[in-house]
PDB file of N, CA and C in Angstrom:
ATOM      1  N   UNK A   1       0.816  -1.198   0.000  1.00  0.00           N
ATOM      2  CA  UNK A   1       0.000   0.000   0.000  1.00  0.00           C
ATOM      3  C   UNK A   1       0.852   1.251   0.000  1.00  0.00           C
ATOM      4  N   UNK A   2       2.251   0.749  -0.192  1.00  0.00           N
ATOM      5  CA  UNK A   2       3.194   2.117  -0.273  1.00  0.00           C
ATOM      6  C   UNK A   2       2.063   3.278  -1.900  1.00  0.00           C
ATOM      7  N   UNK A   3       2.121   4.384  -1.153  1.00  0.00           N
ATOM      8  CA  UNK A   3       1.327   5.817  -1.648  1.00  0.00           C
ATOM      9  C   UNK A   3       0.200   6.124  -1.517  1.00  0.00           C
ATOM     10  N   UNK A   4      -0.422   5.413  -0.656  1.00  0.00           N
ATOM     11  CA  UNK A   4      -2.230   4.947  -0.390  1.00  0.00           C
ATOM     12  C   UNK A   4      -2.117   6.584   0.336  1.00  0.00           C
ATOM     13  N   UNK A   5      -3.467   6.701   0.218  1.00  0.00           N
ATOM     14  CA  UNK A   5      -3.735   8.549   0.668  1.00  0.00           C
ATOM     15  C   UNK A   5      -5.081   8.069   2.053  1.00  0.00           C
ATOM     16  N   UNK A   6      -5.003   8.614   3.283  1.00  0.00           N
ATOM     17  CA  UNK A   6      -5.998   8.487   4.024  1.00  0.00           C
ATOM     18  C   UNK A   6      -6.714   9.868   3.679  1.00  0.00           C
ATOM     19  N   UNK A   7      -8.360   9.538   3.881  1.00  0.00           N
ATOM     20  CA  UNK A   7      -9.290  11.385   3.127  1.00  0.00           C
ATOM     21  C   UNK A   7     -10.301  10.706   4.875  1.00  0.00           C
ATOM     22  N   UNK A   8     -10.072  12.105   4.711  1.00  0.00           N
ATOM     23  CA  UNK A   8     -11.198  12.358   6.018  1.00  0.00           C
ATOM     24  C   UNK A   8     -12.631  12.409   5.398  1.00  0.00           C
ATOM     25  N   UNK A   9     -13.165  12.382   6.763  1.00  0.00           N
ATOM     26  CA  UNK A   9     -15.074  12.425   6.222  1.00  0.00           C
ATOM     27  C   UNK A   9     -15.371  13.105   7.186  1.00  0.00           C
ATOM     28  N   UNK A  10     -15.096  13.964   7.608  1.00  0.00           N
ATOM     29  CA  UNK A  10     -15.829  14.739   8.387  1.00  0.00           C
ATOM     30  C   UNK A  10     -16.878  15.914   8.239  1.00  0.00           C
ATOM     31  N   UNK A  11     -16.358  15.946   6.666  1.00  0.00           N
ATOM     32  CA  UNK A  11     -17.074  17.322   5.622  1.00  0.00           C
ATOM     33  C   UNK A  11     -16.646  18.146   6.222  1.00  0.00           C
ATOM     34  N   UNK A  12     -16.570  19.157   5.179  1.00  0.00           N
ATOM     35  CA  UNK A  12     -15.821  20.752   4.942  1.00  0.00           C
ATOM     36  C   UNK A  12     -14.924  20.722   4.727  1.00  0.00           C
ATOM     37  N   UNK A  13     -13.912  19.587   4.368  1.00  0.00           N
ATOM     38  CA  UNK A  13     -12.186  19.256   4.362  1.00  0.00           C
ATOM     39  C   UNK A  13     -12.519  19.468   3.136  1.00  0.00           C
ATOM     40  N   UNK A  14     -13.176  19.033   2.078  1.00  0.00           N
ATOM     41  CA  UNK A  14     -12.906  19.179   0.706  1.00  0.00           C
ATOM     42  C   UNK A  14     -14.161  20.180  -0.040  1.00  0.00           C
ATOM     43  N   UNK A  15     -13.448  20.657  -1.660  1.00  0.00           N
ATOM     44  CA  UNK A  15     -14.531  21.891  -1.874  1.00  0.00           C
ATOM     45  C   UNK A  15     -14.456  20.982  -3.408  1.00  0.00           C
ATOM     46  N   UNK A  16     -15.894  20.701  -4.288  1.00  0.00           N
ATOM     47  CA  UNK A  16     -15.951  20.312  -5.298  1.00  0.00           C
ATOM     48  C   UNK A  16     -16.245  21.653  -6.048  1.00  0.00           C
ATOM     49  N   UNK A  17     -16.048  22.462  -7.242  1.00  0.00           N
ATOM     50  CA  UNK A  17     -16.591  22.881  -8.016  1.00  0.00           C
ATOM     51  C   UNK A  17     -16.868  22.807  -9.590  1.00  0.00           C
ATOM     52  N   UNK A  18     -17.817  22.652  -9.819  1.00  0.00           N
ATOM     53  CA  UNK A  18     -18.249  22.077 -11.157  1.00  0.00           C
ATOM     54  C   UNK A  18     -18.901  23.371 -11.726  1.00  0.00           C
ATOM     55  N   UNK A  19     -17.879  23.755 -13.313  1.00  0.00           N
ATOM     56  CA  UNK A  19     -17.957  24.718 -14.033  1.00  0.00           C
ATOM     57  C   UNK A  19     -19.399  24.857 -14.853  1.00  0.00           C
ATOM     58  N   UNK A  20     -19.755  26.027 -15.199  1.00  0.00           N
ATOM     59  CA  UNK A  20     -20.992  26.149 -15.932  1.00  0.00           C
ATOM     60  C   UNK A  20     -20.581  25.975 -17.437  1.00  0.00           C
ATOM     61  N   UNK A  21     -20.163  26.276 -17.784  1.00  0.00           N
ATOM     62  CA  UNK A  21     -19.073  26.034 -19.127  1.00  0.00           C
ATOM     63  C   UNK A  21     -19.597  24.391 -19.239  1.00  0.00           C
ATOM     64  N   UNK A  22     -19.999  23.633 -20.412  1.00  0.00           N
ATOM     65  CA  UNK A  22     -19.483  23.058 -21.153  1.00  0.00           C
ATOM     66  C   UNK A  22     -19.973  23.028 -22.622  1.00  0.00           C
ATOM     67  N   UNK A  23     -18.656  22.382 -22.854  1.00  0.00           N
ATOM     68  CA  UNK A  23     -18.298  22.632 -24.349  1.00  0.00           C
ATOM     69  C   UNK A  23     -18.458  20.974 -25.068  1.00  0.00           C
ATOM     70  N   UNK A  24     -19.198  21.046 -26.209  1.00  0.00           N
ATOM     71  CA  UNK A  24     -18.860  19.739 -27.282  1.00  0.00           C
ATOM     72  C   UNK A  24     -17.786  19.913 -28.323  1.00  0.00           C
ATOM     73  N   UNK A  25     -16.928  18.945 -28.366  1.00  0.00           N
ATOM     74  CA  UNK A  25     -15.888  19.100 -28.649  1.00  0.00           C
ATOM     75  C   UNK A  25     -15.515  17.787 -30.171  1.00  0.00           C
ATOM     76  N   UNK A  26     -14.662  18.258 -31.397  1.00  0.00           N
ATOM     77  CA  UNK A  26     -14.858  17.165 -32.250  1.00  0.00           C
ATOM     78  C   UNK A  26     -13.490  16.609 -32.225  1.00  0.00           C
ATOM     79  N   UNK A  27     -13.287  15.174 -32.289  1.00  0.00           N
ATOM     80  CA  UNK A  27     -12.586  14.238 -31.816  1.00  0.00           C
ATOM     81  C   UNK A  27     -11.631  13.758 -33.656  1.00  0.00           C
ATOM     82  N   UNK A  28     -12.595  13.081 -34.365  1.00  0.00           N
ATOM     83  CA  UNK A  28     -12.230  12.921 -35.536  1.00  0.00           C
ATOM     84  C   UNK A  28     -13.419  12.344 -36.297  1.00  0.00           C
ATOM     85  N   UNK A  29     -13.292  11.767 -37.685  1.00  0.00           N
ATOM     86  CA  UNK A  29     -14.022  11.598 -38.445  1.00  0.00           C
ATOM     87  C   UNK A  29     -13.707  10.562 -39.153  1.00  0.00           C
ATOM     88  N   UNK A  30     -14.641   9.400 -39.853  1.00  0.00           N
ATOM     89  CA  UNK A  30     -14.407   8.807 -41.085  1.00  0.00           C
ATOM     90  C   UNK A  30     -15.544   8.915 -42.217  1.00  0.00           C
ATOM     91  N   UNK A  31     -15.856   8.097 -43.318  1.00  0.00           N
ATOM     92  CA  UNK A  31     -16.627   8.262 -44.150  1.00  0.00           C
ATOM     93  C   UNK A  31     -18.003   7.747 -43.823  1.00  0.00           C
ATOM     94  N   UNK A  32     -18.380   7.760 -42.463  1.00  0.00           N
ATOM     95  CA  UNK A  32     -19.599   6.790 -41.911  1.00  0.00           C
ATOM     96  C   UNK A  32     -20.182   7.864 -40.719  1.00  0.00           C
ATOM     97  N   UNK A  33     -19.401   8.217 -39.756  1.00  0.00           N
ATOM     98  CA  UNK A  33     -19.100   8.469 -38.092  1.00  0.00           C
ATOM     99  C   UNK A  33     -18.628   9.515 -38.002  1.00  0.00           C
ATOM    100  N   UNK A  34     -18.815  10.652 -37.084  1.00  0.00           N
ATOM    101  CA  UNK A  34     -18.268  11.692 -36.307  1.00  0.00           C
ATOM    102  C   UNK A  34     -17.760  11.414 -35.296  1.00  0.00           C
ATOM    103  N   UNK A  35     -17.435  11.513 -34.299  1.00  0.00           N
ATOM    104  CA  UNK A  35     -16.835  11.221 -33.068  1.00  0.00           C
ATOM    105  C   UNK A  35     -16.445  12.851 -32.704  1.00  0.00           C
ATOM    106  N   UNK A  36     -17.413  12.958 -30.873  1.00  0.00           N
ATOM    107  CA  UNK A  36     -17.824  14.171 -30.462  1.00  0.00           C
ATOM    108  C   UNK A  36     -16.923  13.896 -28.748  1.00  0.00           C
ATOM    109  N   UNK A  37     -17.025  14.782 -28.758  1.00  0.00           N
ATOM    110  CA  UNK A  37     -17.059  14.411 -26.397  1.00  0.00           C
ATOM    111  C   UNK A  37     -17.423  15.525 -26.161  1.00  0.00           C
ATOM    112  N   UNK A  38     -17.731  15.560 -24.610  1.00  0.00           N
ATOM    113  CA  UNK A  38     -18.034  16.477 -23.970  1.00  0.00           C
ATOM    114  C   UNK A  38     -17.138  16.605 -22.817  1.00  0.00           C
ATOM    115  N   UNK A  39     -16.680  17.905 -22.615  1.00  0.00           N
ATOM    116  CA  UNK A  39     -15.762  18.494 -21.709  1.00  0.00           C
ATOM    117  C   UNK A  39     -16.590  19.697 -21.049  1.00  0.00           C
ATOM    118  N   UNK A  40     -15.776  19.406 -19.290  1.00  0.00           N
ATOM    119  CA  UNK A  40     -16.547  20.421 -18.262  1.00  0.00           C
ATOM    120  C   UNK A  40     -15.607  20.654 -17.599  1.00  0.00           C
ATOM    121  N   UNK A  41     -15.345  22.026 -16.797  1.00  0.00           N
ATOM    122  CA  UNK A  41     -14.303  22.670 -15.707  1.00  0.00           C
ATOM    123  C   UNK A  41     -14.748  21.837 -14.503  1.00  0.00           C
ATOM    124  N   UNK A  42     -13.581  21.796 -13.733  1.00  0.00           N
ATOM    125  CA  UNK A  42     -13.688  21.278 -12.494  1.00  0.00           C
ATOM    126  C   UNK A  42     -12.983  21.468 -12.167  1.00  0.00           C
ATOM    127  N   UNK A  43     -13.325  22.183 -10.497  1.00  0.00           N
ATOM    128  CA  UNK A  43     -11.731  22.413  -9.788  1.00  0.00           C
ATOM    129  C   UNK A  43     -12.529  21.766  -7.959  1.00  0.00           C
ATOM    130  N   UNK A  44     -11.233  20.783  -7.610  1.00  0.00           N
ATOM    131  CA  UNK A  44     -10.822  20.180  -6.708  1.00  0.00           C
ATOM    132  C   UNK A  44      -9.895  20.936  -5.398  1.00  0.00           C
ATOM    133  N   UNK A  45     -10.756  21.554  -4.314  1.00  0.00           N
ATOM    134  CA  UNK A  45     -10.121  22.004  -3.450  1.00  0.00           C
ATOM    135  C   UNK A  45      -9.703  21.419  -1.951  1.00  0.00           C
ATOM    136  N   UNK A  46      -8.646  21.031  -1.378  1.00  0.00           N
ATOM    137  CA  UNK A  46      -8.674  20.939  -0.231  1.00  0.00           C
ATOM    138  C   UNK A  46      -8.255  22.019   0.807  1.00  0.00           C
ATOM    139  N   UNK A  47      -9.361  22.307   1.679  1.00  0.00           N
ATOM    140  CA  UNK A  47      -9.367  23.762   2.624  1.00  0.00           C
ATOM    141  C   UNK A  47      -8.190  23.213   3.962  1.00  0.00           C
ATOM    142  N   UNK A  48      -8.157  21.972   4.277  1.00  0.00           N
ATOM    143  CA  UNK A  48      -7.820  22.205   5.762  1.00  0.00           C
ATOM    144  C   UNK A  48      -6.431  21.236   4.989  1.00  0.00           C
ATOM    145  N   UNK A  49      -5.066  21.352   6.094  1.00  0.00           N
ATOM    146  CA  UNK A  49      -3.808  20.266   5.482  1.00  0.00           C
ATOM    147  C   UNK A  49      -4.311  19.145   6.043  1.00  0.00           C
ATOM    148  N   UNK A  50      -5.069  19.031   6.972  1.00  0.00           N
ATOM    149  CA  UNK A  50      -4.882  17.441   7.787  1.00  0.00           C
ATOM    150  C   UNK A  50      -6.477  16.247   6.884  1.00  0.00           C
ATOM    151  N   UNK A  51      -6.790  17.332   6.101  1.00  0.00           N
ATOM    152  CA  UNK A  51      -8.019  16.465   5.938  1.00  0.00           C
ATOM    153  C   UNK A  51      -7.333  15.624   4.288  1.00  0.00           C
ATOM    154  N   UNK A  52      -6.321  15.605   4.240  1.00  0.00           N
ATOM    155  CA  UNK A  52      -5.878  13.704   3.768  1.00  0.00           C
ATOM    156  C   UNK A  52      -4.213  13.652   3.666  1.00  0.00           C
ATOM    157  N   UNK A  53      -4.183  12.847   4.123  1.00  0.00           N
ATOM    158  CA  UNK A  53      -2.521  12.073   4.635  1.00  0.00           C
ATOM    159  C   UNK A  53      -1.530  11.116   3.797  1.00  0.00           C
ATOM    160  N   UNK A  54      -1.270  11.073   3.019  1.00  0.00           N
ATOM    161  CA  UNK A  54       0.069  10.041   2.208  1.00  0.00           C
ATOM    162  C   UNK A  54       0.805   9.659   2.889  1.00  0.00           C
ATOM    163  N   UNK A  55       0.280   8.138   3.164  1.00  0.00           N
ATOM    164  CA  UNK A  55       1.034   7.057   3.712  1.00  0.00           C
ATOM    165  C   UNK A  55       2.454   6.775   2.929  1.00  0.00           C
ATOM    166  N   UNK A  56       3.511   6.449   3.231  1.00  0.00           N
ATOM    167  CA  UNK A  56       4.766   5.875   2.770  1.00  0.00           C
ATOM    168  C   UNK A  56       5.134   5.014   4.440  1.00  0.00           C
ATOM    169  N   UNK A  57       5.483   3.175   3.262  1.00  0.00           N
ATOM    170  CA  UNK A  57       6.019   3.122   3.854  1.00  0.00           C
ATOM    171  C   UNK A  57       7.702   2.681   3.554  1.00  0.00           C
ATOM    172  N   UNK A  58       8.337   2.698   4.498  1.00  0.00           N
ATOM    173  CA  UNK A  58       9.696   2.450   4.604  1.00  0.00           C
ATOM    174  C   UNK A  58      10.136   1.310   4.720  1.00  0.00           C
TER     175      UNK A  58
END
């Protein structure tokens, strides 16, 4: 389990935000098929240091 991460649950340790923005996006093409995706902002915050821990071991 050397790099395993402990995450707290206590809530408020972590902040999700999910962008209003999204965009369809074109990938490639052949003589049949389009090929599309969809992409969205997201930003991943942690507020407090102790709310998750990286184990190493030795």
């Amino acid at each position: 389990m050397d790099g395993a991460v402990v995450v707290s649950q206590r809530g408020g340790d972590f902040k999700l935000t999910l962008g209003e923005d999204l965009s369809v996006a074109y990938l490639t093409n052949d003589a049949v098929m389009a090929q599309l995706y969809l992409e969205e902002s997201l930003a991943f915050r942690i507020n407090t240091p102790e709310a998750a821990v990286h184990l190493v071991y030795r």
